[in-house]
C-alpha atoms as a PDB file:
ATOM      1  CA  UNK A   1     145.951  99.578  72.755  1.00  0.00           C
ATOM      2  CA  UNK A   2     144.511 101.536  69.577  1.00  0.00           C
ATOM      3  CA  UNK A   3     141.605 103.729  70.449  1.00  0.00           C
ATOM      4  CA  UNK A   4     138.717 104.091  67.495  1.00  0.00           C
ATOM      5  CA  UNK A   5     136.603 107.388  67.438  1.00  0.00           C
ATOM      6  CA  UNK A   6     133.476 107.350  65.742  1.00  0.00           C
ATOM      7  CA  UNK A   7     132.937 110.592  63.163  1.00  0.00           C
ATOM      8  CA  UNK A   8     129.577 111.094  62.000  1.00  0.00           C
ATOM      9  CA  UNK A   9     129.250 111.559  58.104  1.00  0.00           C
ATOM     10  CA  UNK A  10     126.848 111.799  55.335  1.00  0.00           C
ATOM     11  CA  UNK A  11     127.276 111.321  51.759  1.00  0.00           C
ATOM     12  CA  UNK A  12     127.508 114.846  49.589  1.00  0.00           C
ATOM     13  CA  UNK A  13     127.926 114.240  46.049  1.00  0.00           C
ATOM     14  CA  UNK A  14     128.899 117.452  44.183  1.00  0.00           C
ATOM     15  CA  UNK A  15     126.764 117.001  40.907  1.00  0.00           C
ATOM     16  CA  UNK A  16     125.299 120.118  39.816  1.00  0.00           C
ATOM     17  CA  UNK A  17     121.622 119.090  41.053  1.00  0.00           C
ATOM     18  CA  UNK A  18     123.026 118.897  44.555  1.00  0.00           C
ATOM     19  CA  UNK A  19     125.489 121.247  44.569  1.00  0.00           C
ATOM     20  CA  UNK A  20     124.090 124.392  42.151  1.00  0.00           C
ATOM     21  CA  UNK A  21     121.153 124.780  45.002  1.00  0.00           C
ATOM     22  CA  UNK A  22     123.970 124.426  48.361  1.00  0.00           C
ATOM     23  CA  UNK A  23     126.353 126.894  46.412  1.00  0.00           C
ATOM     24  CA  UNK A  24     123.687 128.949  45.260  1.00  0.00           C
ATOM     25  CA  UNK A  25     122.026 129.127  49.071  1.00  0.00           C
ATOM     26  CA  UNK A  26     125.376 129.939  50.468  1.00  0.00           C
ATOM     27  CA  UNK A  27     126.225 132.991  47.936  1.00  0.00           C
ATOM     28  CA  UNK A  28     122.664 134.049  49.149  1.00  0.00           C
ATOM     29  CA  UNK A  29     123.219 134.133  52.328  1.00  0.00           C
ATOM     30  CA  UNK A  30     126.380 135.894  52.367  1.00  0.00           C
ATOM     31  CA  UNK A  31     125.796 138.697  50.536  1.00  0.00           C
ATOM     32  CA  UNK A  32     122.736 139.530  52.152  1.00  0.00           C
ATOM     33  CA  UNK A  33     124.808 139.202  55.592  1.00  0.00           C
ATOM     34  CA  UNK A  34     123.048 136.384  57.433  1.00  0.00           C
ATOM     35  CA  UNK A  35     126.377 134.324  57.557  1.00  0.00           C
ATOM     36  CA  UNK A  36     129.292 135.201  59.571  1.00  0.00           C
ATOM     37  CA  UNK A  37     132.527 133.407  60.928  1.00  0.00           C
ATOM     38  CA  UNK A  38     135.504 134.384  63.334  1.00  0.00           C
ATOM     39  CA  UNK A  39     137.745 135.822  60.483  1.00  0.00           C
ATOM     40  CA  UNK A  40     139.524 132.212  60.019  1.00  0.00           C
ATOM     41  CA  UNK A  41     142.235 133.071  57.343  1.00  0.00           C
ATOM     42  CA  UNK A  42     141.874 129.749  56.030  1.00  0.00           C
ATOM     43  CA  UNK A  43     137.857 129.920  55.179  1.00  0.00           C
ATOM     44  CA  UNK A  44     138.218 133.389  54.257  1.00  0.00           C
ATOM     45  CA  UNK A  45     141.105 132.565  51.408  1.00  0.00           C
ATOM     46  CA  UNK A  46     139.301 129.895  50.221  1.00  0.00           C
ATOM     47  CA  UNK A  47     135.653 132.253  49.867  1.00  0.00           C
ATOM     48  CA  UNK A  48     137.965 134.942  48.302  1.00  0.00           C
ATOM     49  CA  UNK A  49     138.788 132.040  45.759  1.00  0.00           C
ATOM     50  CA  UNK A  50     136.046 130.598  44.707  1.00  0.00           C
ATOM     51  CA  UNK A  51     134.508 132.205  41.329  1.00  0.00           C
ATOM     52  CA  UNK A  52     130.590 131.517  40.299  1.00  0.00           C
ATOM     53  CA  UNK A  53     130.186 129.411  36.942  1.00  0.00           C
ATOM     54  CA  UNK A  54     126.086 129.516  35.730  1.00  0.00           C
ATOM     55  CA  UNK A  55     124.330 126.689  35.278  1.00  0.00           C
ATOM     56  CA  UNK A  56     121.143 127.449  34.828  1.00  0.00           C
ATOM     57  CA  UNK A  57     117.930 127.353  35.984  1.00  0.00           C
ATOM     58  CA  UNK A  58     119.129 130.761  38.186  1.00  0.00           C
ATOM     59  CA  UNK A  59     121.873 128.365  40.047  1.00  0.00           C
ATOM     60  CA  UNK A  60     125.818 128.375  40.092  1.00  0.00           C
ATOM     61  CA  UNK A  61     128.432 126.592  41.151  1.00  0.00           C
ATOM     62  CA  UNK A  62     131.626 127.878  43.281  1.00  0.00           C
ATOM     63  CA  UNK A  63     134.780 126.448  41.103  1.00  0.00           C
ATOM     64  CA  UNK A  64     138.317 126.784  41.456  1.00  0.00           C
ATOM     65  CA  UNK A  65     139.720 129.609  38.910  1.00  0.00           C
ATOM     66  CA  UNK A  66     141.120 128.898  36.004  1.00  0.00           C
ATOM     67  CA  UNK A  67     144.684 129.890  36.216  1.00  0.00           C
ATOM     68  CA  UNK A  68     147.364 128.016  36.091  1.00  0.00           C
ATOM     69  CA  UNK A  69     147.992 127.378  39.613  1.00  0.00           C
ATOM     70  CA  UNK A  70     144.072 127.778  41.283  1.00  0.00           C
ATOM     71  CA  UNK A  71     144.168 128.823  44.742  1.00  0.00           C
ATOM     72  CA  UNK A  72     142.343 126.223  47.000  1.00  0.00           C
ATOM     73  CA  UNK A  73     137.840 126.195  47.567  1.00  0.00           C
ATOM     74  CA  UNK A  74     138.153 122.959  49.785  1.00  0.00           C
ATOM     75  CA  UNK A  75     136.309 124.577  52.844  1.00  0.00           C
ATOM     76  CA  UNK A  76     134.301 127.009  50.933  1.00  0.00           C
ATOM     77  CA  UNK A  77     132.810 123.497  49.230  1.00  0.00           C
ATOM     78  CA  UNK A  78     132.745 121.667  52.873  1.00  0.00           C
ATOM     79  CA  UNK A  79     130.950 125.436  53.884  1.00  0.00           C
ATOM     80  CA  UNK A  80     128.171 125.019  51.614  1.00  0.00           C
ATOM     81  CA  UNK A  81     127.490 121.362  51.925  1.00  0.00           C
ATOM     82  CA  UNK A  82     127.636 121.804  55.708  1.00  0.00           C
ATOM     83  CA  UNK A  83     125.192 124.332  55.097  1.00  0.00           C
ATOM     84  CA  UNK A  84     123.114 122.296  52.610  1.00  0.00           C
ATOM     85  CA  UNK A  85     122.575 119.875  54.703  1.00  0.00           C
ATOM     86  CA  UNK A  86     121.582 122.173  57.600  1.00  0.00           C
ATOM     87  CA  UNK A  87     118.881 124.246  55.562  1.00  0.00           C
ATOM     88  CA  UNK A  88     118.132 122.962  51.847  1.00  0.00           C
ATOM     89  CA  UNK A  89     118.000 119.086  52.647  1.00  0.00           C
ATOM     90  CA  UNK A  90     115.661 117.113  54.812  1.00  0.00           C
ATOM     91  CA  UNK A  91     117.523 115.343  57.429  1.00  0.00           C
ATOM     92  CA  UNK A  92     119.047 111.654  56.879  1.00  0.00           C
ATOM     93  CA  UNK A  93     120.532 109.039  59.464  1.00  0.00           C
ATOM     94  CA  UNK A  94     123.862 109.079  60.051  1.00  0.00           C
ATOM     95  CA  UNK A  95     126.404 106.861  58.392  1.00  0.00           C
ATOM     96  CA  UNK A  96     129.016 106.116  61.206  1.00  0.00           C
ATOM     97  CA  UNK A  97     132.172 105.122  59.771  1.00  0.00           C
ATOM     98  CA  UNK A  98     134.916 103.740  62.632  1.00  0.00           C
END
């Protein structure tokens, strides 16, 4: 017998009006020091790799670096939603997808 799990979600599109303020908050917040984690390697490689691209109105984006071969932002991106959501963004119901 399969076994469904419900996982909370909510919608995050990464336009620059939604995500120039979450990326922008999250740079913030780091470098002032009122964000911390355990030292994952994973969250800290993908930090380390994310460069800051203007886009006005004093707010940037985190994007991949243009090499050839950019090394991965995926959870630096999930970071600063998660943390959009949390302190930028009024809250919304959750969407429950099964």
């Amino acid at each position: 017998m399969e076994k469904y799990h419900q996982v909370p979600a909510e919608p995050f599109h990464q336009s620059n009006e939604r995500m120039g303020p979450a990326d922008t908050e999250l740079r913030k917040e780091i470098l002032a020091g009122e964000f911390a984690h355990d030292g994952d390697p994973v969250l800290t490689a993908h930090i380390q790799a994310g460069h800051s691209q203007d886009i006005g109105s004093m707010l940037l984006r985190v994007v991949q670096q243009e090499v050839a071969q950019p090394p991965p932002i995926d959870a630096c991106k999930a970071l600063s939603m998660a943390n959009a959501l949390e302190k930028i963004e009024p809250p919304t119901p959750w969407a429950v997808i099964a």
